[in-house]
Each structure stands twice: as C-alpha cells, then as structure tokens.
C-alpha atoms as a PDB file:
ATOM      1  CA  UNK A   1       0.000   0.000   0.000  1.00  0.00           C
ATOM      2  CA  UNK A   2       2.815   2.396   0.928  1.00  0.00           C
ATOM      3  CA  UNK A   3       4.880   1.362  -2.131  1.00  0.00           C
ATOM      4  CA  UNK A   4       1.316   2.378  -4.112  1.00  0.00           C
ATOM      5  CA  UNK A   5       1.022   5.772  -2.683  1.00  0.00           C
ATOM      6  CA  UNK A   6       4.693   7.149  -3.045  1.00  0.00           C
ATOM      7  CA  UNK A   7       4.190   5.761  -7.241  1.00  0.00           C
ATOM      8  CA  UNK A   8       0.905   7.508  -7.734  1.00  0.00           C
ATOM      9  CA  UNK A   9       1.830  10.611  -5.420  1.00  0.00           C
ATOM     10  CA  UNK A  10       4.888  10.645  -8.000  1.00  0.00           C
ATOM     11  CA  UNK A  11       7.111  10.794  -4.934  1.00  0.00           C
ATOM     12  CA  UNK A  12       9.279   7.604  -5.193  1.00  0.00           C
ATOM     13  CA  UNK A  13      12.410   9.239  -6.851  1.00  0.00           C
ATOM     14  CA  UNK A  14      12.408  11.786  -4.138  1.00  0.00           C
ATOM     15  CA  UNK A  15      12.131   9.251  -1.589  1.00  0.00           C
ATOM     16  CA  UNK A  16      15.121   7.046  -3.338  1.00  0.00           C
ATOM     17  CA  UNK A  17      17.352   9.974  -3.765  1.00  0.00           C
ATOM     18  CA  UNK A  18      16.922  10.942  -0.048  1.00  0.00           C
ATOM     19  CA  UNK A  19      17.900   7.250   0.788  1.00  0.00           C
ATOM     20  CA  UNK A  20      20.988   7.640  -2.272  1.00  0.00           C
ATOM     21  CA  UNK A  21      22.192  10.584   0.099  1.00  0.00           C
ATOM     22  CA  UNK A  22      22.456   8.519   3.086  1.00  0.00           C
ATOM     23  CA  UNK A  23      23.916   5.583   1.576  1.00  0.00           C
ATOM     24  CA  UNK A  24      26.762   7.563  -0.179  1.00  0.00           C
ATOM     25  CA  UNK A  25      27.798   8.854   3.331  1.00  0.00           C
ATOM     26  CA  UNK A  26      27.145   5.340   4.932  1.00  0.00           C
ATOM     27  CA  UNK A  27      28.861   3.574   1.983  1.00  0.00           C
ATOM     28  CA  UNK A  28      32.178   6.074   2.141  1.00  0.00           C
ATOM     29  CA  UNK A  29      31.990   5.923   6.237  1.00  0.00           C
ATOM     30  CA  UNK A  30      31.375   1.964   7.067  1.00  0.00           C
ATOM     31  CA  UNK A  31      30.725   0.583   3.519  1.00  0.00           C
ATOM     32  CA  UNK A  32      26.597  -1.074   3.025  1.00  0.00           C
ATOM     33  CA  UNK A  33      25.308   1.931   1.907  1.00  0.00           C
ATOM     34  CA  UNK A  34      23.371  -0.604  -0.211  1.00  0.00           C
ATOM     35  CA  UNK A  35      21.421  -1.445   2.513  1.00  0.00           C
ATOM     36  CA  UNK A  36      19.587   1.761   2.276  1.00  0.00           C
ATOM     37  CA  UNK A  37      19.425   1.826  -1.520  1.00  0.00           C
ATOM     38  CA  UNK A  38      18.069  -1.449  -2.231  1.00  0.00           C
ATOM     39  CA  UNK A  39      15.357  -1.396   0.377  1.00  0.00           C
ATOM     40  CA  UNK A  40      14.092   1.687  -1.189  1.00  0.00           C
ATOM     41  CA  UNK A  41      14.369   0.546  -4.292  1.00  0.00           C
ATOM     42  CA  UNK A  42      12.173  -2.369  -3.249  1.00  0.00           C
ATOM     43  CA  UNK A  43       9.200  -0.173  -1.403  1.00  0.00           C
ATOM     44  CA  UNK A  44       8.617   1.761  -4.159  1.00  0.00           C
ATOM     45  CA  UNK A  45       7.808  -1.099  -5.938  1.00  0.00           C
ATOM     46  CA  UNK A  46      10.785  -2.561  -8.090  1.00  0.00           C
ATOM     47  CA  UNK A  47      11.101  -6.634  -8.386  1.00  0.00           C
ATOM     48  CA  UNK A  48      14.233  -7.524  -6.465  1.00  0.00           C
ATOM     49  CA  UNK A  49      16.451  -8.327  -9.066  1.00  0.00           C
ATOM     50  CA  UNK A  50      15.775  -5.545 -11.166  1.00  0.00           C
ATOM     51  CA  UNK A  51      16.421  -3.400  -7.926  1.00  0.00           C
ATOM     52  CA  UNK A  52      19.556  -5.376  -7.544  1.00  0.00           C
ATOM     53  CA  UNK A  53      20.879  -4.303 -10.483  1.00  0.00           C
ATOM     54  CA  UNK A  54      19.481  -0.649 -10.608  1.00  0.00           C
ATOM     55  CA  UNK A  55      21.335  -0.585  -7.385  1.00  0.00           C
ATOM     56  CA  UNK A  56      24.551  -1.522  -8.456  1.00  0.00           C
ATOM     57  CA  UNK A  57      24.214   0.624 -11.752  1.00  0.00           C
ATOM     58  CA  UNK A  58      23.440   3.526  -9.360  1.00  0.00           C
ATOM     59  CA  UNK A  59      26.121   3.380  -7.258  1.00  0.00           C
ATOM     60  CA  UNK A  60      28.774   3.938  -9.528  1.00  0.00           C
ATOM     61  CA  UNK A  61      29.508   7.331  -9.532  1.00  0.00           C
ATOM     62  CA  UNK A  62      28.992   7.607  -5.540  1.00  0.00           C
ATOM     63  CA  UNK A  63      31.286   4.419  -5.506  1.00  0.00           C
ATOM     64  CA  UNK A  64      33.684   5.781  -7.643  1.00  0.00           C
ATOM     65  CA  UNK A  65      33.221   9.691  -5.941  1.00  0.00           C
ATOM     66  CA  UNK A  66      34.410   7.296  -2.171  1.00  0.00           C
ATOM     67  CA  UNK A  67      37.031   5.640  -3.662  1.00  0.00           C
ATOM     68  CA  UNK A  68      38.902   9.116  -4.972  1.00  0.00           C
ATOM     69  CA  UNK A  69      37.932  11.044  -1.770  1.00  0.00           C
ATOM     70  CA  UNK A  70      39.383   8.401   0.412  1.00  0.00           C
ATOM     71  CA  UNK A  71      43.144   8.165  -1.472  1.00  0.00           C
ATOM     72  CA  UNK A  72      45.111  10.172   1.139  1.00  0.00           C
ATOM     73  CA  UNK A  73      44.394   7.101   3.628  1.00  0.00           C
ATOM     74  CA  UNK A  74      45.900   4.651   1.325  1.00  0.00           C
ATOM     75  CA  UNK A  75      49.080   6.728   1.201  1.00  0.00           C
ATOM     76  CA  UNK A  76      52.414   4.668   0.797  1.00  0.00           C
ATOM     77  CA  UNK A  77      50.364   1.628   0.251  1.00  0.00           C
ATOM     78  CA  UNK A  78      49.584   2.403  -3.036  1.00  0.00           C
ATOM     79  CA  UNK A  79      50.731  -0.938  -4.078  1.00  0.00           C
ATOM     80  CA  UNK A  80      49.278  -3.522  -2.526  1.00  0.00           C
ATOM     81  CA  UNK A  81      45.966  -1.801  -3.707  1.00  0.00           C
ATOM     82  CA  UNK A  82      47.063  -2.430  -6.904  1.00  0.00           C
ATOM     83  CA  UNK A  83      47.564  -5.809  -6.678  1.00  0.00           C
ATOM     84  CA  UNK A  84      44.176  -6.363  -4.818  1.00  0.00           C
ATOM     85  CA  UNK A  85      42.192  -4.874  -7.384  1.00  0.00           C
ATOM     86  CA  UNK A  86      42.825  -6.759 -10.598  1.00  0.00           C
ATOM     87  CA  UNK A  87      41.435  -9.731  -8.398  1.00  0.00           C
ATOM     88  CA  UNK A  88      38.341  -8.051  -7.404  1.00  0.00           C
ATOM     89  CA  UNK A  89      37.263  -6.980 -11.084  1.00  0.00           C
ATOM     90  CA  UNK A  90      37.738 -10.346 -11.963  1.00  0.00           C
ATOM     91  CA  UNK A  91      35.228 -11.846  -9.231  1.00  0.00           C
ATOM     92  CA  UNK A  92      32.945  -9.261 -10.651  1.00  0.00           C
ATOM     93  CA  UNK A  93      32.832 -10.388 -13.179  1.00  0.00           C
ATOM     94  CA  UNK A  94      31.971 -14.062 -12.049  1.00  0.00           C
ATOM     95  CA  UNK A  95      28.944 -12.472  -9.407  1.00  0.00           C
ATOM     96  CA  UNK A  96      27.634 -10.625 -12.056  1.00  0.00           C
ATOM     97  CA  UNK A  97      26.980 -13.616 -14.989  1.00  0.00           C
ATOM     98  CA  UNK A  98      25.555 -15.458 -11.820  1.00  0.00           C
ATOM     99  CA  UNK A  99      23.343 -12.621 -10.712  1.00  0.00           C
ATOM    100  CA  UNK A 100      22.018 -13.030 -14.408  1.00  0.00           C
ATOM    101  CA  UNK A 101      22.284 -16.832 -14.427  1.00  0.00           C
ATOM    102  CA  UNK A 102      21.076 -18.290 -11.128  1.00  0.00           C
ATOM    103  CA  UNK A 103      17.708 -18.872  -9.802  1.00  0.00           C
ATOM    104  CA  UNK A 104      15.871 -15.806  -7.867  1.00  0.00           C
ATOM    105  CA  UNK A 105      15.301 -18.361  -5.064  1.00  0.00           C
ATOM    106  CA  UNK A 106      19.324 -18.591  -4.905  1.00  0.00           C
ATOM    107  CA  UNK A 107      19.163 -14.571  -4.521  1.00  0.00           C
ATOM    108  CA  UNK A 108      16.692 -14.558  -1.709  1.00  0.00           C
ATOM    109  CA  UNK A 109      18.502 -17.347   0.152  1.00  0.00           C
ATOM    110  CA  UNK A 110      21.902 -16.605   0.762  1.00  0.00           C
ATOM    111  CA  UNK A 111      22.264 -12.423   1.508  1.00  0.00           C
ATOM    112  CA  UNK A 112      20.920 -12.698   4.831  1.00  0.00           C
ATOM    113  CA  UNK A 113      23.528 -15.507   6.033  1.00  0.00           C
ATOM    114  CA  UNK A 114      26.563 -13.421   4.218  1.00  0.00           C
ATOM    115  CA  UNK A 115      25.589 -10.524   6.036  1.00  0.00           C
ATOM    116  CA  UNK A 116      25.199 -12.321   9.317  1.00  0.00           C
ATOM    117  CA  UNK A 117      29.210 -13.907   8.727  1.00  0.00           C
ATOM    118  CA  UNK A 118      30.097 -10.296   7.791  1.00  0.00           C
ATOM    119  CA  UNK A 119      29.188  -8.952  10.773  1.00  0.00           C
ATOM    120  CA  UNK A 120      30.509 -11.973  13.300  1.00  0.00           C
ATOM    121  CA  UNK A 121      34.190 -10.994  11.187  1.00  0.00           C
ATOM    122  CA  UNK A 122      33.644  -7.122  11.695  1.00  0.00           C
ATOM    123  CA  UNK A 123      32.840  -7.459  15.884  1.00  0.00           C
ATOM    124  CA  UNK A 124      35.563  -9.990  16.451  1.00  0.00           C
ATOM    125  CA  UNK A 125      38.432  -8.452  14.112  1.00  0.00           C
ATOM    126  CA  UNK A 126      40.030  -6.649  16.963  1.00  0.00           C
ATOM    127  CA  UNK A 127      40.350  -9.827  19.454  1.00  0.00           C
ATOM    128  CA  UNK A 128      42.033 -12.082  16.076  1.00  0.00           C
ATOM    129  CA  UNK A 129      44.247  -9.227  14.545  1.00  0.00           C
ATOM    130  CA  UNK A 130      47.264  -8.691  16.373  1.00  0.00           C
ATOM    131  CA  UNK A 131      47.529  -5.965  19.303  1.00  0.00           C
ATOM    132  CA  UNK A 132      49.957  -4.013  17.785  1.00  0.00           C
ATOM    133  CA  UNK A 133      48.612  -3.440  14.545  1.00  0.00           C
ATOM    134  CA  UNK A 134      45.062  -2.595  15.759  1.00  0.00           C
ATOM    135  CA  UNK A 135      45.456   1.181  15.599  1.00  0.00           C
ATOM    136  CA  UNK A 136      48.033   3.475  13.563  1.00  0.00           C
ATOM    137  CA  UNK A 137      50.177   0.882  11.947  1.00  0.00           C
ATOM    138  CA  UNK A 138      50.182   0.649   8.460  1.00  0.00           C
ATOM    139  CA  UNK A 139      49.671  -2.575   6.219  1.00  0.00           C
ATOM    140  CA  UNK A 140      53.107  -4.139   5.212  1.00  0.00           C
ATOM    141  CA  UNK A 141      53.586  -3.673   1.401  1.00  0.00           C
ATOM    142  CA  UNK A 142      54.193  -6.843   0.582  1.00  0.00           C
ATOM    143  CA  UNK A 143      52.688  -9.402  -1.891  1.00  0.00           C
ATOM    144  CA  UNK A 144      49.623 -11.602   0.070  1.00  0.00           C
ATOM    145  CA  UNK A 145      47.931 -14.640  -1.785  1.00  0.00           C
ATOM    146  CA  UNK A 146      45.546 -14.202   1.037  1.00  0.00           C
ATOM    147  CA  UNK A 147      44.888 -10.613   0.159  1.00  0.00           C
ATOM    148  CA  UNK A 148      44.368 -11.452  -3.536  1.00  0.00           C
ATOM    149  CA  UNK A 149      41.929 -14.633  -2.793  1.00  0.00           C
ATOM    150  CA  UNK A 150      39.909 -12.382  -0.341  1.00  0.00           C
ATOM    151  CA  UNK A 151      39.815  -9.160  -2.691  1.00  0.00           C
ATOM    152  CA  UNK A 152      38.340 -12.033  -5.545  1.00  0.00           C
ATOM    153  CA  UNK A 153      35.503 -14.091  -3.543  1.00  0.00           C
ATOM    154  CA  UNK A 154      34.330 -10.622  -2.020  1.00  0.00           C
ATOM    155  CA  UNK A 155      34.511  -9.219  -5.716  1.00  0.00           C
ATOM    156  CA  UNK A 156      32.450 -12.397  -6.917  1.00  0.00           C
ATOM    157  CA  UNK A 157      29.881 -11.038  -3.906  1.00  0.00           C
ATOM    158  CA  UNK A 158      29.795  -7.416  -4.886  1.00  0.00           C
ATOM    159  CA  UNK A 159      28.831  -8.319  -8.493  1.00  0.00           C
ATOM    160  CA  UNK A 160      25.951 -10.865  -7.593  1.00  0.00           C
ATOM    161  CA  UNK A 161      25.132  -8.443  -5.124  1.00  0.00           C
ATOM    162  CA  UNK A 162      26.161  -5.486  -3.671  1.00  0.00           C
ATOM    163  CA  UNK A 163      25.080  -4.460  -0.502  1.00  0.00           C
ATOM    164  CA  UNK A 164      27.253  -5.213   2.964  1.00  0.00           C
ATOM    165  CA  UNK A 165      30.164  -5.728   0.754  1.00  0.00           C
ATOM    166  CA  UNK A 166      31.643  -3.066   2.226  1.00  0.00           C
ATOM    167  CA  UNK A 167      31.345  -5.224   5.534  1.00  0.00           C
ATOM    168  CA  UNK A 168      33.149  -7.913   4.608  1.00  0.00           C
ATOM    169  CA  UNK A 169      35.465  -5.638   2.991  1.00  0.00           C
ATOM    170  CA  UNK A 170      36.586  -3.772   6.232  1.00  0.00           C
ATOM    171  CA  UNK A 171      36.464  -6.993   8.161  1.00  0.00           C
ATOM    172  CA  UNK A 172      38.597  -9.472   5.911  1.00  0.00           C
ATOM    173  CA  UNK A 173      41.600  -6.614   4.607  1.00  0.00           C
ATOM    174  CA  UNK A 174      41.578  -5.997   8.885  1.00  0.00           C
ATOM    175  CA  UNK A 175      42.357  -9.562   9.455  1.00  0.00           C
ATOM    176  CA  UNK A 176      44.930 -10.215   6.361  1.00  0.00           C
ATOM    177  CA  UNK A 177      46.953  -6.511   6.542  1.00  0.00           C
ATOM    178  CA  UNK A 178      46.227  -5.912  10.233  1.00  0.00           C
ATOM    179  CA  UNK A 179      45.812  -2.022   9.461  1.00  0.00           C
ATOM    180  CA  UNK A 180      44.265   0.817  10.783  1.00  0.00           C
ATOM    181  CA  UNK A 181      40.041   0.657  10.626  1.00  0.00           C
ATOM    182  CA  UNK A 182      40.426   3.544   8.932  1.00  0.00           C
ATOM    183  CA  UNK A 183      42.647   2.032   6.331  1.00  0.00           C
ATOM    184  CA  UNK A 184      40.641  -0.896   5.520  1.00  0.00           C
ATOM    185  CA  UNK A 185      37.634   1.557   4.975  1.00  0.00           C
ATOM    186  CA  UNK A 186      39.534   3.579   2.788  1.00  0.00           C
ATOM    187  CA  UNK A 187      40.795   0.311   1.163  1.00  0.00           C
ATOM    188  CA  UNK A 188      37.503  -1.330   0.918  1.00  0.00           C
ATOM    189  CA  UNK A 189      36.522   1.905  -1.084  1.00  0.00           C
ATOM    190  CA  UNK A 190      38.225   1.388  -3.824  1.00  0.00           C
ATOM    191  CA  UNK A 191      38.164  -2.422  -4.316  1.00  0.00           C
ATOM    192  CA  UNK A 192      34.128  -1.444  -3.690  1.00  0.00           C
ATOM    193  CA  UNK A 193      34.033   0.854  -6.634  1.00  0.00           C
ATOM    194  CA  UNK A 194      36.295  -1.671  -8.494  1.00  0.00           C
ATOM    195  CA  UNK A 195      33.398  -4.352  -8.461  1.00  0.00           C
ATOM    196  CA  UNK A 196      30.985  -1.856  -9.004  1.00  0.00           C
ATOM    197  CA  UNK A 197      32.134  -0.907 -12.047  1.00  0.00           C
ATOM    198  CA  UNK A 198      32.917  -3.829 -13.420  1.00  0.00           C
ATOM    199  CA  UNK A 199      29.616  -5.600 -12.493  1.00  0.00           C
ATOM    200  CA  UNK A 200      27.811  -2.509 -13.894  1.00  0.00           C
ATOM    201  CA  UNK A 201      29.795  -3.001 -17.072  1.00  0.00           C
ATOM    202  CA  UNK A 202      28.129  -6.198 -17.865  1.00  0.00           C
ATOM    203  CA  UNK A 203      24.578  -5.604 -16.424  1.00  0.00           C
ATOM    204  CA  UNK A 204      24.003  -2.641 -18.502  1.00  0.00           C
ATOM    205  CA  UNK A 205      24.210  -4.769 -21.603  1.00  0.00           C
ATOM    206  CA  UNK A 206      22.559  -7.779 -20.323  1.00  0.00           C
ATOM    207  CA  UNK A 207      20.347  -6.654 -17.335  1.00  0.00           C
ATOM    208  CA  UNK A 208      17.009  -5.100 -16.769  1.00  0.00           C
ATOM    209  CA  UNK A 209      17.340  -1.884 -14.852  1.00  0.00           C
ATOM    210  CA  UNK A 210      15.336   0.767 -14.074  1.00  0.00           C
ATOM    211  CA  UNK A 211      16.793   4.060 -15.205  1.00  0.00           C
ATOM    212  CA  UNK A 212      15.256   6.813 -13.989  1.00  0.00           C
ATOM    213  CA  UNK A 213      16.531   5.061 -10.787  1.00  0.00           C
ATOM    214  CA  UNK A 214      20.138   4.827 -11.692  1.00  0.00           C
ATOM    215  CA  UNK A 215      20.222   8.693 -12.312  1.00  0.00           C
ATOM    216  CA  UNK A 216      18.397   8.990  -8.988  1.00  0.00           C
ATOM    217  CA  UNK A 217      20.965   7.045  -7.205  1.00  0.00           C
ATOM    218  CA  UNK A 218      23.780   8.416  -8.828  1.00  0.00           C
ATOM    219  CA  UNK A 219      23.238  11.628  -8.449  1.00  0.00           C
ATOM    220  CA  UNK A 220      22.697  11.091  -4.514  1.00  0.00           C
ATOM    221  CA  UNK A 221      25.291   8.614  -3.872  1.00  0.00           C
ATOM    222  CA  UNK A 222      27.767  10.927  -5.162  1.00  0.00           C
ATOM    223  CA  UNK A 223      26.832  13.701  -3.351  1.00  0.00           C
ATOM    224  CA  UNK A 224      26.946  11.408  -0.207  1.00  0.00           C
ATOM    225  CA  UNK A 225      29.735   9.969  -0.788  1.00  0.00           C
ATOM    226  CA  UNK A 226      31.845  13.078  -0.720  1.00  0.00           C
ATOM    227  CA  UNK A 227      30.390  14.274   2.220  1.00  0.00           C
ATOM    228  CA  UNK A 228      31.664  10.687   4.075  1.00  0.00           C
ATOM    229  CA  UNK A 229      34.616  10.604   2.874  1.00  0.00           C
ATOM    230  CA  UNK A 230      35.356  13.962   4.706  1.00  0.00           C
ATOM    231  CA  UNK A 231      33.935  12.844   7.637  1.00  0.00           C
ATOM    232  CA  UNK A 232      35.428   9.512   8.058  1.00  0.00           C
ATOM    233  CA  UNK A 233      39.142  10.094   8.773  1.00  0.00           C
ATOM    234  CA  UNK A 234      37.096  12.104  12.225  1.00  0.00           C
ATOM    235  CA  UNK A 235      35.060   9.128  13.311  1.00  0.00           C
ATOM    236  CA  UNK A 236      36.315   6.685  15.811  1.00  0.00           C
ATOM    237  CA  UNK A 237      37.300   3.063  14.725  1.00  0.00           C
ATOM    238  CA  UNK A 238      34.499   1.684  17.621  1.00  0.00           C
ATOM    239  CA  UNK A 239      32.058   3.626  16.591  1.00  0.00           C
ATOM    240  CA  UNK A 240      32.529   2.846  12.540  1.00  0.00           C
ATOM    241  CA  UNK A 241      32.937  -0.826  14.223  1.00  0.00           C
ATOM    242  CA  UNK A 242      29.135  -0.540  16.012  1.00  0.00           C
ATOM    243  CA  UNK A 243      27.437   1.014  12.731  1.00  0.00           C
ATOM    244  CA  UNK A 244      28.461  -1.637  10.491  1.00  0.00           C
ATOM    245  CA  UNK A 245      27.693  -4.574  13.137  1.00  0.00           C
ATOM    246  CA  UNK A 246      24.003  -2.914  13.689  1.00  0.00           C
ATOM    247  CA  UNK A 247      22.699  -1.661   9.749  1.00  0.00           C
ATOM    248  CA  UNK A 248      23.911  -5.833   9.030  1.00  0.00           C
ATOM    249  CA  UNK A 249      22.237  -6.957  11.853  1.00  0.00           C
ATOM    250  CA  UNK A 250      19.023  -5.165  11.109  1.00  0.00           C
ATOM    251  CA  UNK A 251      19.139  -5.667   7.860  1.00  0.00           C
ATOM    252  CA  UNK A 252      19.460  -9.032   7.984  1.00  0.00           C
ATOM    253  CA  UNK A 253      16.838  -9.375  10.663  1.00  0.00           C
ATOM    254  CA  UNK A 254      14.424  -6.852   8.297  1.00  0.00           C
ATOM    255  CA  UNK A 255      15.191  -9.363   5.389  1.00  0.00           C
ATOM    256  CA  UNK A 256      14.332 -12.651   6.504  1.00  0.00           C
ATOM    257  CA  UNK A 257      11.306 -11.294   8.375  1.00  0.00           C
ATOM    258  CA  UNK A 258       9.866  -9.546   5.508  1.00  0.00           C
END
C-alpha cells in the first residue's frame, strides 16, 4: 500500500534519492550503503532483481566519488591496492553472470547468512588481529595470496550483489593486513568501486534496470559519498565498528522477516 502511494503521489524518486544521500555517506563511512538503496528501491515497488541491479548501476559514480575522496588514507600503500584490485574486477565479473544466471530463489537465500558472517568478522576483528597493529600501523607492502583470494571471492559477492560488501570488505583486509580501521575503509573503497564498475559493465548490456533510478541514485550517492569521505578520517574506529555490526544486523533481521 505504501509502495502504491509514493508511485501515484509521483514521490518515489524523491524518496530514493533521499535514501541515495544517506547511503553515499554510509557507503564512504562503514561501507553497506546498499542497505539503504536497495530497500528503497524495493518499497517503491521494483522486483528484487531488477532493484539489484538498478542498485549496483546507481552506485557507480557515488562508488567511484568514495574511492577518490578516500586516497590520502591509502598513502604509501599504493601498491598492494594495486595488486588487490585486478582480483576483485575479476570476481565481478563471475557475481555478475551469476546474478544473471542463477535462480531468484538462490538470490533470496543466501544475503541474509553473508551478512550475518560479515558482521561476526567485523565485531571480532580486533580480538584475532594482532595488538599491535590494531590502531596506527600501516599494512606491510608486501605481496599476500591471502589478500588477492579475499579481494576475488568478495569481488564475486559485490557483483551478484552489492550491498554489505563493504562489511566484509573492512572486516577481511583488517584480518589479512592488520591495518588501521580507517585504512581498511579507505581500502575497501576502492576495491568497492572496483566491483561496481565492473559488475555494472556487464549488467548494462545484459540486465534489466530501471533508469530513472540509476540517475536517482547516482546523483545522490555521489553527493553522499563526498560528504563521508570527509567525515570519516574524524570518526572513531568503535564507533565505525558498532554502525556496520548494527545496519547488518538489522538488515538481515528486516530481510528474513519480511
């Protein structure tokens, strides 16, 4: 009924940009900014696949917007970004032919349980990463086959679907590099806007989107995401810690409930 009224009282891309807005900032700050996004997408009436990939298409530029605003963390590092994100693009690539391949029942199964193990990684990270790394230091430069396979299966995620990647973004490159929260969110940008691209890439040819959408969300997730990436450097590594351990949580809950 709600989804009904916002469609006929032509309000729904005012209601989705609003939501864009917030999820660029979220997206920049803790990463599942896609939380926001594809719920939206969904009220207003949108099947969930086709919001899936409107979503993703969306989120481009505000991905993109994060990824650049967040470079001075990644200072000296510069490198081992490098080598993660060749790996990511490619499991892209993978997520997004399954997105368009695999049953919708497959879709509605499995994003509440990957949220769910996202979350367990993100409020245990400090207690399995080592004490002295927890803070300022930064990640060691050097070549990681763990880094690589992590940056891939997350990449295969963020094409079949996007939201929490950022989760298990900032959780996983914490436990591998043992860097600075703030480093892994800066990190997780970029690998984030990697996937996004590249998934985007392929669903504009193949997939179903909705476009007046994807301009919605682009246009807010952009401006969003420039405002978090300001912001983020300022905001404490327990608090980014809580945010990202309650939107999964909730989400989840919201998602199997529904």
């Amino acid at each position: 009924m709600l989804e009904q009224v916002m469609l006929e009282g032509g309000g729904s891309l005012a209601f989705v940009l609003v939501a864009a807005v917030l999820a660029g900032v979220i997206n920049t700050v803790v990463g599942s900014g896609s939380l926001l996004t594809f719920p939206a997408l969904l009220l207003v009436g949108l099947p969930a696949l086709q919001a899936n990939m409107t979503n993703t298409l969306g989120l481009v530029a505000g991905s993109v917007s994060g990824a650049w605003g967040s470079r001075r963390e990644l200072a000296g590092t510069e490198p081992t970004i490098y080598r993660l994100m060749l790996p990511s693009g490619a499991g892209a690539v993978i997520g997004a032919f399954l997105l368009l391949t695999l049953p919708p029942t497959v879709f509605q199964a499995v994003v509440p349980i990957l949220i769910v193990v996202s979350c367990i990684l993100v409020a245990f990270q400090p207690y399995i990463s080592s004490r002295a790394s927890k803070a300022e230091v930064r990640p060691i430069g050097s070549p990681s086959p763990a880094g690589s396979s992590v940056a891939f299966v997350i990449g295969i995620y963020g094409g079949y679907f996007g939201a929490a990647q950022g989760i298990l973004l900032i959780a996983t490159l914490g436990l591998v590099y043992g860097g600075s929260l703030h480093w892994s969110n800066a990190a997780k940008n970029v690998l984030q806007a990697v996937a996004v691209v590249v998934a985007s890439s392929i669903l504009v040819f193949a997939g179903n989107p909705s476009w007046p959408y994807v301009g919605v969300i682009a246009i807010g997730s952009t401006v969003g995401a420039l405002i978090g990436a300001r912001i983020a450097p300022k905001i404490s590594p327990g608090l980014l810690r809580g945010a990202v351990i309650v939107i999964g949580v909730v989400t989840a809950t919201v998602w199997v409930l529904r």
